[in-house]
Protein backbone atom coordinates (compact mmCIF):
# COMPACT_ATOMS: atom_id res chain seq x y z
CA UNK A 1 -17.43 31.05 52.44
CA UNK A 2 -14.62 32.43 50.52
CA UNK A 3 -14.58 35.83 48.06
CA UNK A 4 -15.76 35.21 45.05
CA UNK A 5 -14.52 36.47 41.36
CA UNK A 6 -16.21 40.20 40.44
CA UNK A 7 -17.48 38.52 37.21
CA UNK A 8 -19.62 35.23 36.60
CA UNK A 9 -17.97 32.97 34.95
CA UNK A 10 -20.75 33.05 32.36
CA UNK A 11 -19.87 36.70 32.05
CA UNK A 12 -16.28 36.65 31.91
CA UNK A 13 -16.75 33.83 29.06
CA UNK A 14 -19.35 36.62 27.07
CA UNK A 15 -16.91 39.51 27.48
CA UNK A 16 -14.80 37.60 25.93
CA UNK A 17 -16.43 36.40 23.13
CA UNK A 18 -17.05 40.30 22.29
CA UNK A 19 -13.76 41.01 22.40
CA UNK A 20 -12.69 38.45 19.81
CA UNK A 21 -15.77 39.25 17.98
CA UNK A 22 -16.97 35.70 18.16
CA UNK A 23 -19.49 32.94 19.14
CA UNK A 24 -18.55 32.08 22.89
CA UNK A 25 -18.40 28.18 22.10
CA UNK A 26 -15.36 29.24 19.75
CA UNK A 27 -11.97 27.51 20.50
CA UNK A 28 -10.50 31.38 19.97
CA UNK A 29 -12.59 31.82 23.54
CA UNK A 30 -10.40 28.94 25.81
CA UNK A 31 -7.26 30.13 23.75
CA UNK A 32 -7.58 33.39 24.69
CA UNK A 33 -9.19 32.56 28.84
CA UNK A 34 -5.47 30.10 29.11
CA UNK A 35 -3.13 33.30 27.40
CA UNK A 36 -4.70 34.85 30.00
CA UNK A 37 -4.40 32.20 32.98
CA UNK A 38 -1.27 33.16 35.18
CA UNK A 39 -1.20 29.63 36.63
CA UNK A 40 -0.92 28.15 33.48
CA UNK A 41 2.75 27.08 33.63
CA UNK A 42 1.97 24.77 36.87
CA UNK A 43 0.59 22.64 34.32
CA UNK A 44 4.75 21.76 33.76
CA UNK A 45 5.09 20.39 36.70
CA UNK A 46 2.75 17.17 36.28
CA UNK A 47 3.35 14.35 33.94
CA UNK A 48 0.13 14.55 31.87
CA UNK A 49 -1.07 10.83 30.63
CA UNK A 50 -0.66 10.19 26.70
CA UNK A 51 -3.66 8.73 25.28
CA UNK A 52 -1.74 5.83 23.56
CA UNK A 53 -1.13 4.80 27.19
CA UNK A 54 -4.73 4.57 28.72
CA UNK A 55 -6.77 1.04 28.57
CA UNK A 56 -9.47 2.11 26.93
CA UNK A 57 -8.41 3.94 24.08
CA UNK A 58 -9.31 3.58 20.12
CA UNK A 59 -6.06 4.63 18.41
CA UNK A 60 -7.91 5.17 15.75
CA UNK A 61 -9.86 7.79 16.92
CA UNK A 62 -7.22 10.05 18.31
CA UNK A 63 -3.84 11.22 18.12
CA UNK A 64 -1.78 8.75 19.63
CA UNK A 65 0.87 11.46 20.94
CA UNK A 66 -1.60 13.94 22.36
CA UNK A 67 -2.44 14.36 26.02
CA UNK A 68 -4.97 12.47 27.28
CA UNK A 69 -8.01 15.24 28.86
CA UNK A 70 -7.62 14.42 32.44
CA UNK A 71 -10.65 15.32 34.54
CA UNK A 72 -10.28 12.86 37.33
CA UNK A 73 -8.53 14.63 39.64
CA UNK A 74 -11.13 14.39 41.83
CA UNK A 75 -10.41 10.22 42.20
CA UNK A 76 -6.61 10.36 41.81
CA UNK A 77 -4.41 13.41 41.09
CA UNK A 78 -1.55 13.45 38.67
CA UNK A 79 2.19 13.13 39.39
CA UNK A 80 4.34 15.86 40.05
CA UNK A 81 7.10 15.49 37.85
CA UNK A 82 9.75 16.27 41.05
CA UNK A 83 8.06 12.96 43.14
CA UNK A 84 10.81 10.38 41.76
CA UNK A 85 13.61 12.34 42.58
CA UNK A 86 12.56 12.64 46.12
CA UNK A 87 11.80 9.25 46.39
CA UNK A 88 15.55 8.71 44.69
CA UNK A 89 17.07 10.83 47.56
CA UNK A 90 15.23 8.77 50.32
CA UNK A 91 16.01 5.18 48.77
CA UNK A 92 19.68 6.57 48.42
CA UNK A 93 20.09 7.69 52.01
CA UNK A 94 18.48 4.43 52.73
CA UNK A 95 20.79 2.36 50.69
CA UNK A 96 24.21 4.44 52.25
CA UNK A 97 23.38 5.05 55.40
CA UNK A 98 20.53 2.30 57.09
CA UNK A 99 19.42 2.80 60.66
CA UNK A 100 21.40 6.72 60.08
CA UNK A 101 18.52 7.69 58.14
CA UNK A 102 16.25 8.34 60.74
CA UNK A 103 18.32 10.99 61.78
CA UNK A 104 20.07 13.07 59.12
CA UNK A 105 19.36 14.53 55.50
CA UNK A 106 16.96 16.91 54.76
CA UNK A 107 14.04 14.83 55.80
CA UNK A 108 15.11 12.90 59.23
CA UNK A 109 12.69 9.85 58.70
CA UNK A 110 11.85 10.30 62.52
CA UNK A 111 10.57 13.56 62.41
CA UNK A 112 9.26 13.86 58.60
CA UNK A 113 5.65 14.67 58.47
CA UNK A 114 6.58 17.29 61.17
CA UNK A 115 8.84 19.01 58.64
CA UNK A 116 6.56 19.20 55.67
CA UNK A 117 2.78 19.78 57.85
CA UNK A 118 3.72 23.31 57.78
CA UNK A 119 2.81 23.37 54.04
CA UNK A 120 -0.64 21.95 54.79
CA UNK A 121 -1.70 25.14 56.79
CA UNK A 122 -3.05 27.61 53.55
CA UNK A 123 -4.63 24.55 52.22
CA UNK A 124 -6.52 24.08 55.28
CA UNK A 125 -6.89 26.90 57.30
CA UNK A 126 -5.15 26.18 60.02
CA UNK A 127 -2.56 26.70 62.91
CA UNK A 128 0.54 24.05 62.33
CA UNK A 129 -0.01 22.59 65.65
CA UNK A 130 -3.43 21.90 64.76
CA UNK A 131 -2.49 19.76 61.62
CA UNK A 132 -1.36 16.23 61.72
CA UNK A 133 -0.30 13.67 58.69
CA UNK A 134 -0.96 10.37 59.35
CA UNK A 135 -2.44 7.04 58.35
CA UNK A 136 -5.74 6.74 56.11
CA UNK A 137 -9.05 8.81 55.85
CA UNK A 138 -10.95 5.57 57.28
CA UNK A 139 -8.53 5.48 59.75
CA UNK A 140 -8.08 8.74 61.03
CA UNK A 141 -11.86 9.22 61.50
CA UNK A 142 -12.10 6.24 63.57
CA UNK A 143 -9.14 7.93 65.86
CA UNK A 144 -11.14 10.54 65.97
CA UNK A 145 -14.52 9.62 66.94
CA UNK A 146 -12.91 7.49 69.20
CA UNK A 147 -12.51 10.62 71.38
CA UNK A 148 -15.63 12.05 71.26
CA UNK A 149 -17.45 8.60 71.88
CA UNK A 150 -17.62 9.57 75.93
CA UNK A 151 -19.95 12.26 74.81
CA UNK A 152 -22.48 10.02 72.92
CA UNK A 153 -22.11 8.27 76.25
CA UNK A 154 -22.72 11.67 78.20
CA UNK A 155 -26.03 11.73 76.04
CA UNK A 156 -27.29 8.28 76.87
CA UNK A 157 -27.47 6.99 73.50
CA UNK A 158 -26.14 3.91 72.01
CA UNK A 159 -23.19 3.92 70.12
CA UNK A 160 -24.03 1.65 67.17
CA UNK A 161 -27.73 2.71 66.45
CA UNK A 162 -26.91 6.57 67.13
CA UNK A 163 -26.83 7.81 63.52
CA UNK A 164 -28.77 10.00 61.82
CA UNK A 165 -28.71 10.45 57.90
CA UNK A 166 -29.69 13.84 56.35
CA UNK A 167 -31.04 13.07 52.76
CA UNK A 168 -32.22 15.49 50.09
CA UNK A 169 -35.80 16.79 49.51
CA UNK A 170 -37.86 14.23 47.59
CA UNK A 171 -37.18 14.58 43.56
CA UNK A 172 -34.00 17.26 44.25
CA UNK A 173 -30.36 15.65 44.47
CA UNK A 174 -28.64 18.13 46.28
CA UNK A 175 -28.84 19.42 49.61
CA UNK A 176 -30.72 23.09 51.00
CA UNK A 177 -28.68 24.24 53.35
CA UNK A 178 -31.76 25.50 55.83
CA UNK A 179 -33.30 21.55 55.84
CA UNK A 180 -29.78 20.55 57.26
CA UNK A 181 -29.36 23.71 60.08
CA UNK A 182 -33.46 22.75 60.48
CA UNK A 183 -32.65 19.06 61.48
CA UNK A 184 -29.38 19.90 63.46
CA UNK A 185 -32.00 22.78 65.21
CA UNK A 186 -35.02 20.86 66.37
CA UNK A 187 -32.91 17.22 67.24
CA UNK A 188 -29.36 18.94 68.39
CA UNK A 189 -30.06 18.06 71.97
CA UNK A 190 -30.13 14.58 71.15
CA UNK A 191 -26.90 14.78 68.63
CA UNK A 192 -23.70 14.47 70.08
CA UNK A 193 -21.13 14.98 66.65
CA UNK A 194 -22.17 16.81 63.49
CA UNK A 195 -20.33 14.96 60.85
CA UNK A 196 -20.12 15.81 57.34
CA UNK A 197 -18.34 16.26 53.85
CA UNK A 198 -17.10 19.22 52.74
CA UNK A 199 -17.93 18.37 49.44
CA UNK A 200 -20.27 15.20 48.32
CA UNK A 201 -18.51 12.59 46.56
CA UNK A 202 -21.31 12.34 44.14
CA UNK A 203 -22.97 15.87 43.36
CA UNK A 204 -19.79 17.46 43.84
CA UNK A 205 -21.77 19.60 46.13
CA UNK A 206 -19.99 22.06 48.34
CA UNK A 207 -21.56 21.83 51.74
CA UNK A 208 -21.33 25.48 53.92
CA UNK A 209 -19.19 24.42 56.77
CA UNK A 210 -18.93 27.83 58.35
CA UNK A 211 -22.99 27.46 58.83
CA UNK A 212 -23.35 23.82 59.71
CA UNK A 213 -20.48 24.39 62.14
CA UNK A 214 -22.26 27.14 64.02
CA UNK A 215 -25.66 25.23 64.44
CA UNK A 216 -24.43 22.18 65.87
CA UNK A 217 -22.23 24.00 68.59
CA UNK A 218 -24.92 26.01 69.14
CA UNK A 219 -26.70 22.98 70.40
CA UNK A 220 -23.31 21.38 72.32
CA UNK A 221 -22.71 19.44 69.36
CA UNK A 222 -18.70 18.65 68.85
CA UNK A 223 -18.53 18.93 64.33
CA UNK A 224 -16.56 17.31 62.15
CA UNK A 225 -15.89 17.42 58.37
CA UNK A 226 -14.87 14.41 55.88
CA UNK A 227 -12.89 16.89 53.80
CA UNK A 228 -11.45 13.94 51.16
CA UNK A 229 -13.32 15.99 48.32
CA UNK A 230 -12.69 19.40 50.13
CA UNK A 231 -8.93 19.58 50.67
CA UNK A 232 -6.85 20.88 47.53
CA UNK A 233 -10.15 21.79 45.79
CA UNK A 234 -11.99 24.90 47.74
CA UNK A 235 -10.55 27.43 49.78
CA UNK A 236 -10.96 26.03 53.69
CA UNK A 237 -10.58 28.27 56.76
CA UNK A 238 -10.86 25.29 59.39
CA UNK A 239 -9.36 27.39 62.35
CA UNK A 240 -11.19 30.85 61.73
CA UNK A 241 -14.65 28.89 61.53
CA UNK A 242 -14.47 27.15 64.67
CA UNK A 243 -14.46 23.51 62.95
CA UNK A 244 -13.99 20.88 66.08
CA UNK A 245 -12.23 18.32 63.63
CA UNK A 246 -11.60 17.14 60.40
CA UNK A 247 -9.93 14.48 58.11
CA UNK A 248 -8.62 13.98 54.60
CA UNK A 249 -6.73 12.04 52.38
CA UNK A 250 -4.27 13.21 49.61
CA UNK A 251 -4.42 11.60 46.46
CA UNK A 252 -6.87 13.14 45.24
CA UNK A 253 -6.44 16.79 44.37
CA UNK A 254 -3.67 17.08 47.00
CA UNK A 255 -1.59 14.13 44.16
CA UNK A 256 0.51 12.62 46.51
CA UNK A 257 -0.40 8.89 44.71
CA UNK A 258 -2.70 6.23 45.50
CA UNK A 259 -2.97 5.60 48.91
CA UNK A 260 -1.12 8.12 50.10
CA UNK A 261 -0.64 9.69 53.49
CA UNK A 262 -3.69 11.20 54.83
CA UNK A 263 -3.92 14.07 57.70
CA UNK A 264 -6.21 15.47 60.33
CA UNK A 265 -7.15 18.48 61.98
CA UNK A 266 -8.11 19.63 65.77
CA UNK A 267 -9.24 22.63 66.74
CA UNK A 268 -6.31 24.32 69.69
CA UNK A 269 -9.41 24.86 71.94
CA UNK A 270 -9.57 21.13 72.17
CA UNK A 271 -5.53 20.86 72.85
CA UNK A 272 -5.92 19.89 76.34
CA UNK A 273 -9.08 18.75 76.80
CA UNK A 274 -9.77 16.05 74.03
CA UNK A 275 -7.54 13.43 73.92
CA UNK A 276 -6.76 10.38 71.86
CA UNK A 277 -8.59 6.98 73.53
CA UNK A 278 -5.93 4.91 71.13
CA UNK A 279 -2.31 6.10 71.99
CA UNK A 280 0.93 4.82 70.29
CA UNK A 281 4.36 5.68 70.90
CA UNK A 282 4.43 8.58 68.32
CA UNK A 283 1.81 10.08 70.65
CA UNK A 284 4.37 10.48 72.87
CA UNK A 285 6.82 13.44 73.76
CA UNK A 286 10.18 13.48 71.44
CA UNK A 287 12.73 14.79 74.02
CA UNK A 288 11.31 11.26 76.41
CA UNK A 289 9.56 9.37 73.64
CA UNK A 290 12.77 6.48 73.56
CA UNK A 291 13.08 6.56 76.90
CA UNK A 292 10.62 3.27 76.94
CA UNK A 293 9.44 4.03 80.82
CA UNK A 294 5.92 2.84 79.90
CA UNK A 295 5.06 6.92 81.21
CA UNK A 296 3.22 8.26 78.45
CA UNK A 297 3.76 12.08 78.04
CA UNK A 298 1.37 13.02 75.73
CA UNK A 299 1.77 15.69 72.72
CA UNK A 300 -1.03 17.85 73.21
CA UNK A 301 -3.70 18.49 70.59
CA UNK A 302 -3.59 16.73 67.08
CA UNK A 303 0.04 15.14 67.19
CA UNK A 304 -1.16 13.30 69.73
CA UNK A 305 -3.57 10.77 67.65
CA UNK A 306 -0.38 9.53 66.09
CA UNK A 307 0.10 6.29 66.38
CA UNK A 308 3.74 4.80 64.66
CA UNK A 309 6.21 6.82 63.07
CA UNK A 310 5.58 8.77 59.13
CA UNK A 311 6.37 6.41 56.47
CA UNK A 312 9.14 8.47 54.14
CA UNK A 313 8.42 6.90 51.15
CA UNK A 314 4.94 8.42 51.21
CA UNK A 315 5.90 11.92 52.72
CA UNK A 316 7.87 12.43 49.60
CA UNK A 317 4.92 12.57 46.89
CA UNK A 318 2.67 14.74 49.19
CA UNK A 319 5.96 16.84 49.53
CA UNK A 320 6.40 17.46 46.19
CA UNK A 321 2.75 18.43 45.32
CA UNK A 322 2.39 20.79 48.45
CA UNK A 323 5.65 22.64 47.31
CA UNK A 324 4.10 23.46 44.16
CA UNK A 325 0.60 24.38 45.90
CA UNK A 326 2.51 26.82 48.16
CA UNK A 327 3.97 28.62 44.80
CA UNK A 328 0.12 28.38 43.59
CA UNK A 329 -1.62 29.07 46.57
CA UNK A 330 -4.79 27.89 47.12
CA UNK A 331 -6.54 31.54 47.00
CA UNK A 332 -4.99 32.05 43.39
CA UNK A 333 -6.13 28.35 42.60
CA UNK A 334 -9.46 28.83 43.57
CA UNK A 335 -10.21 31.51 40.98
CA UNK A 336 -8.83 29.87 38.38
CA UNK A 337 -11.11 26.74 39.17
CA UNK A 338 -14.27 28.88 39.61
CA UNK A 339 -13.53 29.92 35.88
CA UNK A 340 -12.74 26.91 34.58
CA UNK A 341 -15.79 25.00 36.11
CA UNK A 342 -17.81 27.50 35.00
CA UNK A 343 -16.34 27.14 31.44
CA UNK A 344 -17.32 24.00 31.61
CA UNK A 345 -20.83 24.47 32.73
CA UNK A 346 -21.45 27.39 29.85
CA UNK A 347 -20.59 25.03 27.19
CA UNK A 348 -22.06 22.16 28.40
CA UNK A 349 -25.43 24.20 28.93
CA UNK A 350 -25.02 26.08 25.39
CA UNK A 351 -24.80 22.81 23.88
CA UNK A 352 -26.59 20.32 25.99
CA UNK A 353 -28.85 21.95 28.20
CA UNK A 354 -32.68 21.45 29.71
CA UNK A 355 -34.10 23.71 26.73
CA UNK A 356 -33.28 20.99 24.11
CA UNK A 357 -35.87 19.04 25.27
CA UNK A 358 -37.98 18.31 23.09
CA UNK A 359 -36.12 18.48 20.11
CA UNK A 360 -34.25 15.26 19.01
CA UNK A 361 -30.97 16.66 20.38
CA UNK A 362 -29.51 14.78 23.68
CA UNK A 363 -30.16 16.28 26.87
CA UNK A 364 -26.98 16.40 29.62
CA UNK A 365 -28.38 17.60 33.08
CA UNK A 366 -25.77 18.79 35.74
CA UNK A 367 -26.63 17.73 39.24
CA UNK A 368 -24.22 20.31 40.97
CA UNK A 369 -25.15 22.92 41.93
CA UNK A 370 -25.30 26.46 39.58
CA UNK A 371 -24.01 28.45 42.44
CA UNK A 372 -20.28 28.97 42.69
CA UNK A 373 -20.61 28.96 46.24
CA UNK A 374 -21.89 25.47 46.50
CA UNK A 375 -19.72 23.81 44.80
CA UNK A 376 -16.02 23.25 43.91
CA UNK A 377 -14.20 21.94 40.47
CA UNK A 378 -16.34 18.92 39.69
CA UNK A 379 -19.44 18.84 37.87
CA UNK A 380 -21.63 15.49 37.85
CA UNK A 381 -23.34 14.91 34.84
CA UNK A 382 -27.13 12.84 33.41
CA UNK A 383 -27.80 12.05 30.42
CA UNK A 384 -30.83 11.42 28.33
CA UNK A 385 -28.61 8.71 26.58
CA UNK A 386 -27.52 5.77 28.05
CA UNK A 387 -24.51 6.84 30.35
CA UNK A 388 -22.34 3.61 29.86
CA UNK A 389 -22.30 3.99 25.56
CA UNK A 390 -20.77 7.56 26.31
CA UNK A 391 -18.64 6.94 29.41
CA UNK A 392 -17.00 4.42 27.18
CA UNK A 393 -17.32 6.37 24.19
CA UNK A 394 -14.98 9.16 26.10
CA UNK A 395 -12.65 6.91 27.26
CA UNK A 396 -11.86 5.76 23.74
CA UNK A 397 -10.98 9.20 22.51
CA UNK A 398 -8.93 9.55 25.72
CA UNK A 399 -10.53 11.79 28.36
CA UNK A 400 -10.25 10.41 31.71
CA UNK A 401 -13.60 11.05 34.02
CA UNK A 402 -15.39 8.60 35.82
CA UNK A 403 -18.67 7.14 35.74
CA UNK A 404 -20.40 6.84 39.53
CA UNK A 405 -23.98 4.71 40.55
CA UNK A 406 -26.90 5.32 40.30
CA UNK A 407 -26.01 7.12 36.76
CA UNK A 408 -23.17 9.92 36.94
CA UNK A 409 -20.68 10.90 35.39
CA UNK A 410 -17.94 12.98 37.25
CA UNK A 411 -15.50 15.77 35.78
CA UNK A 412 -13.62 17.48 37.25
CA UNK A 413 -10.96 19.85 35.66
CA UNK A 414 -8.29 20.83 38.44
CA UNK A 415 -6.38 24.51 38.04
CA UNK A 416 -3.13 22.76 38.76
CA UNK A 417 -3.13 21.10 35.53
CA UNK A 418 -6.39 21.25 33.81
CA UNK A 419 -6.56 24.21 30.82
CA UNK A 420 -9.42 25.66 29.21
CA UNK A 421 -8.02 23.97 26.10
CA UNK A 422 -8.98 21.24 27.84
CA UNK A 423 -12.38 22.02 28.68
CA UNK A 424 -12.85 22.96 24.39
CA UNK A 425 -11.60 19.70 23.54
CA UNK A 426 -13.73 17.97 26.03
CA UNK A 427 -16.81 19.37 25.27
CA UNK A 428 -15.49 18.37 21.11
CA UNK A 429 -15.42 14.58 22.28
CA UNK A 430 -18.76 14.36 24.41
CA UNK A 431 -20.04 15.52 21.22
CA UNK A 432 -18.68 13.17 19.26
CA UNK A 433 -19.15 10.40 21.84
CA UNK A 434 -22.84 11.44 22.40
CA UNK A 435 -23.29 11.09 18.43
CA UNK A 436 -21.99 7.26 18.71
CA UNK A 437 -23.94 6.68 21.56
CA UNK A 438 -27.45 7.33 20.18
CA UNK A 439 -26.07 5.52 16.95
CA UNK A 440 -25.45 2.50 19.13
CA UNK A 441 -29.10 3.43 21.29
CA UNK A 442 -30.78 3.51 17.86
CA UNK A 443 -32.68 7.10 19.59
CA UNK A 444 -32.50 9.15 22.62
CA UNK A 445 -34.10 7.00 26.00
């Protein structure tokens, strides 16, 4: 879906290796992959959690004043460090000037999201007019299946009992990409919207969009992506593959804070002939929009699922972290992160992998996929061990992942501020936490 690196990662960590003229586990190896790293320095512009802050830490284990390892980008990204003054600014103008605000500064409340969505459109792929910021993830998809429900109507089939649920092959935990174009192939005349993630929650599986799209338009099907895992992670080209729709939130690897502001995306070959069901008056027409004529003149394509007007306070934090992706850019990011993951994966393999079975040495299985093209920065891990001993094990020596039913463990080191350093010292604590987690077991399960 995108170009990939000339080198593995696997290779690039070997070549290395040889260069230094030592093993490829050796910290000498991440040392030299971040002196190399030209994105490095973005790292600067996020506060990065101290582990003498975090819950669950044993200050006797660690150094108090380090950095905590932060792999959970992929459940809430980090602050950018420029978030409270823009906030400052906003509260200011609000304090000065009331009612004024919506009207002058360098964000006019009234027209905010419109003057940042610009930023959105190398993240996504797309056309500005095609992007929108609004509301929730949860929210914006039921906007937008709200407009395509005519068409399960069109198809005769009922609304609430109309879903079907691709799973994986029995005993695999991932998805083939052929069983899911088979399904849409041989039942597409009877499916009316193709919805999907970009990337699963739980594998960290990177679904192939392009593909799926194709199939189920092939067949008449409108598709859709729920891109909350997607967006800020891999490389997306939502206009150039044909995508009908698509939503996402931002606090996750886009860091604009806990709930904040989510956005949406229509395809401009929909602009005038899908159209919102649920209207509000932000889905009207600026230049007549306080006119209050009860007319409604309707924005055409995306803008016109909004409902109320942006809320400032949380344009500012998804501001400040798309400035910095912009500098980044999401092509640049996405090579770092292919490296980095696969970093990850080498020493977790080297150290933990399938061929220790067998041996008394713990086994740690990675349900994502090998492939760099099937997946983005997280990797889910098994264990052999039970999963809650070294979950908190980890979070006492202050790495931040999370822990997901039926028995996963997420990481997920982001480019923007995750270094190969990182990924050493990681791989230095699972040890250690594996190795007080069998103590605890008594054996390996």
């Amino acid at each position: 879906m995108e170009p990939l690196p000339l080198a593995l990662p696997a290779d690039t960590v070997q070549r290395v290796a040889s260069e230094l003229r030592c093993p490829p586990t050796d910290e000498r190896v991440a040392l030299r992959l971040d002196e190399q790293d030209k994105l490095r320095h973005f790292k600067e512009y996020f506060y990065i959690p101290k582990v003498q802050d975090l819950p669950p830490i044993d200050l006797s284990l660690v150094n108090k004043d380090e950095n905590a390892i932060y792999f959970s980008g992929n459940s809430l990204g980090l602050q950018p460090k420029t978030v409270k003054t823009y906030l400052d600014e906003e509260l200011d103008k609000w304090a000065k000037t009331g009612v004024f605000g919506h009207n002058i500064g360098k964000w006019p409340w009234i027209t905010a999201d419109e003057k940042i969505v610009g930023l959105m459109t190398d993240i996504v792929g797309a056309n500005e007019k095609e992007i929108v910021l609004m509301n929730a993830l949860t929210v914006n998809l039921h906007l937008l299946l709200y407009a395509i429900e005519s068409q399960l109507q069109l198809h005769g089939l009922d609304i609430k009992k109309s879903m079907r649920i691709i799973k994986p092959r029995e005993g695999e935990e991932t998805w083939r990409t052929e069983d899911i174009l088979e399904v849409i192939e041989k039942e597409g005349d009877s499916i009316a919207v193709v919805l999907f993630s970009g990337v699963h929650f739980y594998t960290g599986q990177l679904f192939n969009i392009p593909a799926i799209t194709k199939a189920g338009q092939a067949k008449g099907c409108f598709v859709g992506f729920d891109l909350a895992h997607a967006v800020g992670n891999v490389e997306l080209h939502l206009h150039d593959w044909g995508v009908d729709f698509a939503c996402w939130c931002s606090y996750k690897y886009l860091n604009a804070g806990a709930g904040g502001i989510a956005g949406a995306f229509v395809h401009e070959k929909h602009t005038h002939t899908i159209k919102p069901q649920l209207v509000g008056w932000f889905s009207h027409e600026l230049s007549t929009r306080f006119k209050m004529d009860n007319k409604l003149q309707l924005i055409p394509g995306a803008s016109g699922f909004r409902i109320s007007n942006p809320p400032i306070l949380l344009i500012c934090p998804l501001y400040a972290s798309l400035e910095i992706f912009k500098k980044a850019t999401m092509k640049a990011l996405r090579r770092k992160s292919i490296l980095l993951t696969g970093y990850l994966e080498y020493m977790i393999k080297h150290c933990y992998g399938k061929e220790k079975e067998g041996t008394k040495k713990p086994v740690v299985n990675i349900v994502t996929p090998s492939c760099i093209e099937d997946r983005g920065c997280q990797l889910t891990l098994t264990f052999s061990c039970p999963i809650d001993y070294i979950f908190q094990e980890l979070g006492k020596r202050g790495v931040v992942c999370d822990k997901r039913d039926p028995n996963g463990l997420r990481v997920a080191p982001a480019p923007l501020y995750n270094s190969f350093h990182d990924v050493y010292k990681f791989i230095k604590h699972l040890t250690s936490a594996i190795d007080s987690a069998e103590r605890k077991c008594g054996s390996v399960v």
